[in-house]
Protein backbone atom coordinates (compact mmCIF):
# COMPACT_ATOMS: atom_id res chain seq x y z
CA UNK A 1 110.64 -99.19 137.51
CA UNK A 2 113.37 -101.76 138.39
CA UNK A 3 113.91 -105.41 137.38
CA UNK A 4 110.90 -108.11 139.22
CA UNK A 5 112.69 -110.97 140.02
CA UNK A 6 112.10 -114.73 138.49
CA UNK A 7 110.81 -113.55 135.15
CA UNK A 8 112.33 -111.76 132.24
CA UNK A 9 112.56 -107.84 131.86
CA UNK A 10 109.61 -106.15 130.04
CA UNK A 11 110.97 -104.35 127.64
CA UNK A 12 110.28 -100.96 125.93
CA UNK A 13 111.59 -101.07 122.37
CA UNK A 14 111.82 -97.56 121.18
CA UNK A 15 112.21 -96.45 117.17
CA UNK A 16 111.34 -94.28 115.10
CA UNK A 17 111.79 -90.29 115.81
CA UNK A 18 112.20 -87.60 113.35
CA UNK A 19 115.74 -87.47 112.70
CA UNK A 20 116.62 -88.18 109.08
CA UNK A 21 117.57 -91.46 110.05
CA UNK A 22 114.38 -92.51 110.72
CA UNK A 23 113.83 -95.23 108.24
CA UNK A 24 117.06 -97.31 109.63
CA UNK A 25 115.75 -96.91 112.92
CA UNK A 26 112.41 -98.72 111.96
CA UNK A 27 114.61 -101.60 109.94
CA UNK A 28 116.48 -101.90 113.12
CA UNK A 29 113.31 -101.90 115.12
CA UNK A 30 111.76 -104.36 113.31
CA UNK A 31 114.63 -106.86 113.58
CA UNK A 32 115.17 -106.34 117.73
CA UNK A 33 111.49 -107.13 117.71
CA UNK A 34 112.09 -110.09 116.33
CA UNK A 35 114.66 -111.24 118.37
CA UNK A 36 113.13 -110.33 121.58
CA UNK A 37 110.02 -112.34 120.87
CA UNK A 38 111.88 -115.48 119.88
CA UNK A 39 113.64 -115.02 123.33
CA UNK A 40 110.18 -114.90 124.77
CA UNK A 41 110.73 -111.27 126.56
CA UNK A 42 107.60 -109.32 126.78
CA UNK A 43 108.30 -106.58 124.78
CA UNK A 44 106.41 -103.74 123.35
CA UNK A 45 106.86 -101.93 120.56
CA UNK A 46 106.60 -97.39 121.27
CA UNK A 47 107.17 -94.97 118.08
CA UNK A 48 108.51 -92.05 119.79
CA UNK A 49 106.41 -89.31 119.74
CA UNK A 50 105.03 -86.71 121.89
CA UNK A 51 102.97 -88.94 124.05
CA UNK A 52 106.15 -91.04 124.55
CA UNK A 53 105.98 -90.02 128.33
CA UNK A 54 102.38 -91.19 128.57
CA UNK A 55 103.35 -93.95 126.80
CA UNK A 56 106.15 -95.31 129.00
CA UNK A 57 104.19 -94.73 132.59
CA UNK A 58 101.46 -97.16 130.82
CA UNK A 59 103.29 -99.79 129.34
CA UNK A 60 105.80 -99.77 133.31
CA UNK A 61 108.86 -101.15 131.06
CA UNK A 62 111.68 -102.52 133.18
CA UNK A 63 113.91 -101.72 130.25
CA UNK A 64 113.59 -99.68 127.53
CA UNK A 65 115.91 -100.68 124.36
CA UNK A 66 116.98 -97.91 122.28
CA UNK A 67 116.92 -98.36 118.70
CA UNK A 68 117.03 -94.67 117.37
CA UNK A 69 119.82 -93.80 114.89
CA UNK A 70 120.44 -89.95 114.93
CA UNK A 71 119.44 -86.89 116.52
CA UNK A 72 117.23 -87.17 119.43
CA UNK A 73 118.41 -91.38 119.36
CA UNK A 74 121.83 -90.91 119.80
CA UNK A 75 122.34 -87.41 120.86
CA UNK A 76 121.56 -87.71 124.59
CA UNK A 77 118.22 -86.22 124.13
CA UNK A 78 116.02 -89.86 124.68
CA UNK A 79 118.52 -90.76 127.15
CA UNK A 80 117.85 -87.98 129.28
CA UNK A 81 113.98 -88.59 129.42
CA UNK A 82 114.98 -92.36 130.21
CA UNK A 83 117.05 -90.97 133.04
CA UNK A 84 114.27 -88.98 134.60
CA UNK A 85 111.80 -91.67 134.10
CA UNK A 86 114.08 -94.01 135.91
CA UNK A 87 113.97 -96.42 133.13
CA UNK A 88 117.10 -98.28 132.22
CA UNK A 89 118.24 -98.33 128.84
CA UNK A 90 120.34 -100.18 126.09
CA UNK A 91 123.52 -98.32 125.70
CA UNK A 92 124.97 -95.16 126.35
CA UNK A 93 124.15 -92.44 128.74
CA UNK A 94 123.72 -88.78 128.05
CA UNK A 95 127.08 -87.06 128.11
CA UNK A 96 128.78 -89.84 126.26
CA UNK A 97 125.86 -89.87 123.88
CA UNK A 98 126.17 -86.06 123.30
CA UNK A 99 129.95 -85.91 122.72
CA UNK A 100 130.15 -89.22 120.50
CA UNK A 101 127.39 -87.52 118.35
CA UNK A 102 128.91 -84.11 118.15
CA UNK A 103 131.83 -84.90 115.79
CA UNK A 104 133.95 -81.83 117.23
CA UNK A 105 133.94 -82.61 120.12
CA UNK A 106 134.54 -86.23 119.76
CA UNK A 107 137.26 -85.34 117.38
CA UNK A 108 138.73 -83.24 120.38
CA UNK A 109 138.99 -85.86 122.54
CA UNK A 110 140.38 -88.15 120.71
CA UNK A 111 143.10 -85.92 120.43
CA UNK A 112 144.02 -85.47 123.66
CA UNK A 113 143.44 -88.88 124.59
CA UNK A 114 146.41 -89.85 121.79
CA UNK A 115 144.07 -91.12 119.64
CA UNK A 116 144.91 -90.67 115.79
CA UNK A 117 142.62 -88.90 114.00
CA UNK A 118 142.33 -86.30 110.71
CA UNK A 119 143.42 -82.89 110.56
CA UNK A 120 140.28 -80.76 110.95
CA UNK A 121 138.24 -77.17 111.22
CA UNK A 122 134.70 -76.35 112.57
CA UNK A 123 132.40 -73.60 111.65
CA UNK A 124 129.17 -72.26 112.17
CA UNK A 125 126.52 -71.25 110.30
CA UNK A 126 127.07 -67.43 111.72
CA UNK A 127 130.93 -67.62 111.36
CA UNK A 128 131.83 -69.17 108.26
CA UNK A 129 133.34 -66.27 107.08
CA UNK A 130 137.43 -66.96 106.75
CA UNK A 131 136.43 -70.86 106.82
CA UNK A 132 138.48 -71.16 103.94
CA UNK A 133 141.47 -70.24 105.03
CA UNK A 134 141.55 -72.09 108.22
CA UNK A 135 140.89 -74.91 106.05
CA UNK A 136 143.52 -74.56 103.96
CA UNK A 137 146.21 -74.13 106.54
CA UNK A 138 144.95 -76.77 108.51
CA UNK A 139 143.78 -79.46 106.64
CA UNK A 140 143.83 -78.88 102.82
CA UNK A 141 142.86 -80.27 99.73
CA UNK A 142 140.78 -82.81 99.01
CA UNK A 143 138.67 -82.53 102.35
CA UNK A 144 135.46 -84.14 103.82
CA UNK A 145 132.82 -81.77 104.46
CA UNK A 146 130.07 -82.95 107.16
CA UNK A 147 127.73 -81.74 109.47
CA UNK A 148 129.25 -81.95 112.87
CA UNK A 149 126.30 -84.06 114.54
CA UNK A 150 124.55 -86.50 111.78
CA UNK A 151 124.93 -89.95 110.95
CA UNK A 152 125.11 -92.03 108.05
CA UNK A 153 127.11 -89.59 106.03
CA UNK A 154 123.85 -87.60 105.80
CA UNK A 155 124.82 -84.04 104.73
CA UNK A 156 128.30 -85.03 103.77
CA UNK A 157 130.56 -83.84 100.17
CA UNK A 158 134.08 -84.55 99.17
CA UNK A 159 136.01 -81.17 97.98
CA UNK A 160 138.73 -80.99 95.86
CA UNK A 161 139.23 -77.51 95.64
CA UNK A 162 137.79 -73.91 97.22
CA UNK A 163 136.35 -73.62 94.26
CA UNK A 164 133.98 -76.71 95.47
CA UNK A 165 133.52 -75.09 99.00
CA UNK A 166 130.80 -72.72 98.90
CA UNK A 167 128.04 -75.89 97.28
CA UNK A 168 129.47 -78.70 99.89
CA UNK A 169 129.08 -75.49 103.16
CA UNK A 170 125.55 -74.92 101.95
CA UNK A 171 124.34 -78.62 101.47
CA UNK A 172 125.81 -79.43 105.11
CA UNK A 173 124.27 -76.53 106.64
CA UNK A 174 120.72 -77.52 105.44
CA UNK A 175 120.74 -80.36 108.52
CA UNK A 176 123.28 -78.61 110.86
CA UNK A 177 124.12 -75.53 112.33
CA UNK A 178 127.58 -76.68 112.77
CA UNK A 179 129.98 -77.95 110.31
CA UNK A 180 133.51 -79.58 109.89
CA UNK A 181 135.55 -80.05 107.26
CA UNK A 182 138.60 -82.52 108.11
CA UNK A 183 141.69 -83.88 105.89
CA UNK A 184 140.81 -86.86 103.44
CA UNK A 185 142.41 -89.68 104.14
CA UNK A 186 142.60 -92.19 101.71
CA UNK A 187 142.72 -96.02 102.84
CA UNK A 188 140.52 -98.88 103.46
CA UNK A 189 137.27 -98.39 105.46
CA UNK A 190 137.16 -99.64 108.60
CA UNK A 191 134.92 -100.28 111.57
CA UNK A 192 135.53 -101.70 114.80
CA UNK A 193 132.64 -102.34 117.15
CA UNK A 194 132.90 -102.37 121.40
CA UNK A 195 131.01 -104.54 123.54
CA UNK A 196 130.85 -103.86 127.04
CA UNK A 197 130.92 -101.28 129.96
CA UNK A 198 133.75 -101.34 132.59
CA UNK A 199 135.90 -104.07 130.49
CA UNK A 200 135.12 -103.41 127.11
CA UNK A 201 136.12 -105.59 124.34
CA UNK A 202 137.03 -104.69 120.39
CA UNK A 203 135.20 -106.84 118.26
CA UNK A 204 136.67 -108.17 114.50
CA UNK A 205 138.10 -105.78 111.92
CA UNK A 206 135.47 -105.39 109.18
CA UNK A 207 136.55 -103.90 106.25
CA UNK A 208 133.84 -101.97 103.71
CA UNK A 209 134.45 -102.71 100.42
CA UNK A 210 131.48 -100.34 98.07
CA UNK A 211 130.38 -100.65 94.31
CA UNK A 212 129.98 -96.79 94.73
CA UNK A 213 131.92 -93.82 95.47
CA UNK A 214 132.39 -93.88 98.85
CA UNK A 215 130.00 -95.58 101.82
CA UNK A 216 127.33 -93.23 101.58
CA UNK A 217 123.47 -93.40 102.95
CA UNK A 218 122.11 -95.29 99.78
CA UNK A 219 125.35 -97.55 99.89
CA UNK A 220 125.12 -98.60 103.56
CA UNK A 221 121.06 -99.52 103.30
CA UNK A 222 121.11 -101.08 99.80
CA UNK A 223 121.21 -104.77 99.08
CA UNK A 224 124.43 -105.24 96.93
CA UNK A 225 126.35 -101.96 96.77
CA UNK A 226 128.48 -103.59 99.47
CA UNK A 227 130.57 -106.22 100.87
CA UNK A 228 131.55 -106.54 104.59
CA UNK A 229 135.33 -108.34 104.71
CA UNK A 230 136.23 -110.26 108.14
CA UNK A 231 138.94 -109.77 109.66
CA UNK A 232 139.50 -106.37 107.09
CA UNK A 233 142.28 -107.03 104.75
CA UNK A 234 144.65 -104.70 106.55
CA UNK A 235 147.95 -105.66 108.15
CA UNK A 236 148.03 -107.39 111.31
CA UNK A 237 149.29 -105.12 113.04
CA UNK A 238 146.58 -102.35 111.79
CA UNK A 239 144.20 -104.67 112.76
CA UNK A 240 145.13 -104.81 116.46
CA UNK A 241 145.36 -101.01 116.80
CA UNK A 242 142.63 -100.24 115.12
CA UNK A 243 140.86 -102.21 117.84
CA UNK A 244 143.12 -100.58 120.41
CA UNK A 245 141.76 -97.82 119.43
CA UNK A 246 138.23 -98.43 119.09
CA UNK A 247 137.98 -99.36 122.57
CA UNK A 248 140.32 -96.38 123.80
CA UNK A 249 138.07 -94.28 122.23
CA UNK A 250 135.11 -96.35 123.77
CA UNK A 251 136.30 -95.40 127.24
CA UNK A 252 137.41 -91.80 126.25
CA UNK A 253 133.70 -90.56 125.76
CA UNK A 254 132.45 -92.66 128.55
CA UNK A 255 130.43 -95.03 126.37
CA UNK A 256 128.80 -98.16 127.74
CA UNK A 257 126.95 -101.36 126.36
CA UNK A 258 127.64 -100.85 122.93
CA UNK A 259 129.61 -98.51 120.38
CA UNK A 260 131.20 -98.87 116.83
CA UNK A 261 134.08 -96.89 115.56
CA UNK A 262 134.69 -96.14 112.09
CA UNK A 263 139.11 -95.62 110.80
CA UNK A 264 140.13 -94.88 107.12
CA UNK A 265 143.71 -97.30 107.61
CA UNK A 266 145.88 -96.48 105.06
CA UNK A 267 148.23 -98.93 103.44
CA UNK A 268 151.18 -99.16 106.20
CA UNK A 269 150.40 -96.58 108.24
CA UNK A 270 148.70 -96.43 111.30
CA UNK A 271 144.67 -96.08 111.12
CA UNK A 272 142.35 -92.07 111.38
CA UNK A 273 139.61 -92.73 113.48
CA UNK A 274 136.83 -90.44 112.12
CA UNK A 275 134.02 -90.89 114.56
CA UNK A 276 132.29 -93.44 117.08
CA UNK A 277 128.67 -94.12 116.62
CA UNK A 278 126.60 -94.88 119.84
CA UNK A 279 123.65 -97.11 118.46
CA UNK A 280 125.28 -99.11 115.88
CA UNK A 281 122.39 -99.85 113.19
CA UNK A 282 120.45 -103.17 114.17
CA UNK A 283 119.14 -103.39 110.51
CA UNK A 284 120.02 -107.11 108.20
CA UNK A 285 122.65 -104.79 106.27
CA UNK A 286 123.91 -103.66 109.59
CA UNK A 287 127.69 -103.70 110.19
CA UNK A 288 127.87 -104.13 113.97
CA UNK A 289 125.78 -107.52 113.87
CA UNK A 290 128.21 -108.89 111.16
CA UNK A 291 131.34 -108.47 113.47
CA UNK A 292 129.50 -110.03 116.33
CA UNK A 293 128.77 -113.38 114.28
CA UNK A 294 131.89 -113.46 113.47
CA UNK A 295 133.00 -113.28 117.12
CA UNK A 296 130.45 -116.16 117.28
CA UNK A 297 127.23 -114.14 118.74
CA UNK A 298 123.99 -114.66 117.08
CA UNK A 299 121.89 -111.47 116.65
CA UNK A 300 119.48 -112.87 119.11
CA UNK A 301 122.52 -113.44 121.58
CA UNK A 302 123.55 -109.99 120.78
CA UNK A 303 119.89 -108.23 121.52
CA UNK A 304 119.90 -110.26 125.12
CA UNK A 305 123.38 -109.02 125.74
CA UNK A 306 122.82 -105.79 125.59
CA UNK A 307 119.91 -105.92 127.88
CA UNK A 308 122.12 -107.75 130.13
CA UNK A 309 124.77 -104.81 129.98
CA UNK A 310 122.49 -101.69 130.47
CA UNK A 311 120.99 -103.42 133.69
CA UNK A 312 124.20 -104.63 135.22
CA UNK A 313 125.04 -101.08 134.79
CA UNK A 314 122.04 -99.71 136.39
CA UNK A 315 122.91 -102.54 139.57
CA UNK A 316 126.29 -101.20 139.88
């Protein structure tokens, strides 16, 4: 199903899913749809489902555009499917998809890629047995307890002591079978998105500021609990690694078209990168459409490049 010449891409816009993300990927669905009309590209709309295959061969997309936040999204799963379908898609491709979404792993190479990031340990639902321990001779007290592949801080609790451990293990393993629990760092919040494939570029610093405890779920997608600060009020130098990094970490999982990676900086010191997300929410609260204004790209600008990206990537 590859590009006709003269005329502009049909596209596939894909949302929806059962992850427990589900709702942000219909916001984000809803505003791509939006754009894509007003750039007059034929475009139609598929819940994903289990006559998504069906679905596809009918509507003979020459592009599908992912916007599915979570598992089966942003896990590789959907990608996969594209890949077999010969259908090219908006941004990353399987294996980068699966590492970037399995915080572990991502964690681990980050690390060997010299790419600062918190102290951590990972455990599983059958071996959780001396987790305590590890944690406390590897990371310590407070700590951020998360399950290892989930977005949107779904899942996640902030333990100050062992005595906290047993609620926070039992609340993450409800939506994962794997778990980790890495060093709180405290600092300001951070995120960094990457536009690109081969050359990738960093984007503005933009800087979370909450009216809550920390960014979580019903922070990020509610009007008013918080403010997104351009460039983030870190120091200059901060800034520029912490795009240095986003894009170095970018490259290290193999991402392509589009990717946003979240730091904790602390004051003078150089930024943690805790994890890179692979489809940025699209929604109006979004954080990787805020940086790309402020580079100076609309959101309808944005939506067209990343069409443009995923098939230059497929021509290459």
């Amino acid at each position: 199903m590859s590009q006709r010449p003269n005329r502009k891409p049909k596209v596939a816009l894909l949302y929806g899913g059962n992850s427990e993300e589900r709702e942000v990927s219909i916001r984000s669905a809803k505003a791509v749809h939006r754009a894509l009309t007003t750039l007059n590209y034929p475009v139609e709309k598929i819940s994903v489902s289990k006559d998504l295959i069906s679905r596809l061969k009918n509507a003979r997309p020459d592009i599908a555009f992912i916007a599915m936040h979570g598992n089966s999204g942003e896990d590789g799963t959907i990608q996969a499917l594209l890949d077999a379908l010969k259908i090219p898609y908006t941004g990353s491709g399987v294996l980068a998809s699966a590492l970037a979404m399995n915080k572990t792993m991502s964690k681990r190479l980050f690390i060997e890629n010299g790419i600062q990031t918190p102290s951590f340990v990972s455990a599983r639902k059958e071996s959780q047995n001396d987790i305590a321990e590890d944690i406390r001779s590897s990371c310590g007290y407070p700590a951020v307890v998360k399950p290892a592949s989930q977005g949107s801080t779904i899942g996640l609790s902030i333990v100050k002591s062992a005595k906290e451990l047993s609620k926070a293990l039992k609340m993450a393993f409800v939506y994962d079978n794997e778990i980790l629990i890495e060093q709180q760092v405290k600092g300001a919040e951070v995120t960094v998105g990457v536009l690109g494939n081969s050359n990738p570029v960093a984007l503005p610093t933009l800087e979370i500021a909450t009216k809550t405890k920390f960014y979580d779920y019903r922070t990020k997608y509610t009007a008013g609990l918080s403010n997104h600060i351009i460039p983030a009020r870190i120091g200059k130098k901060q800034r520029e690694l912490a795009k240095k990094m986003a894009v170095a970490a970018h490259k290290a999982l193999g991402c392509r078209g589009f990717s946003r990676a979240d730091f904790i900086c602390p004051k003078g010191k150089d930024p943690f990168i805790l994890e890179v997300n692979t489809v940025p929410g699209l929604t109006n609260l979004s954080l990787f459409p805020d940086a790309a204004k402020a580079k100076g790209i609309s959101f309808k600008d944005l939506v067209s490049k990343l069409i443009d990206l995923a098939l230059e990537e497929k021509s290459e």
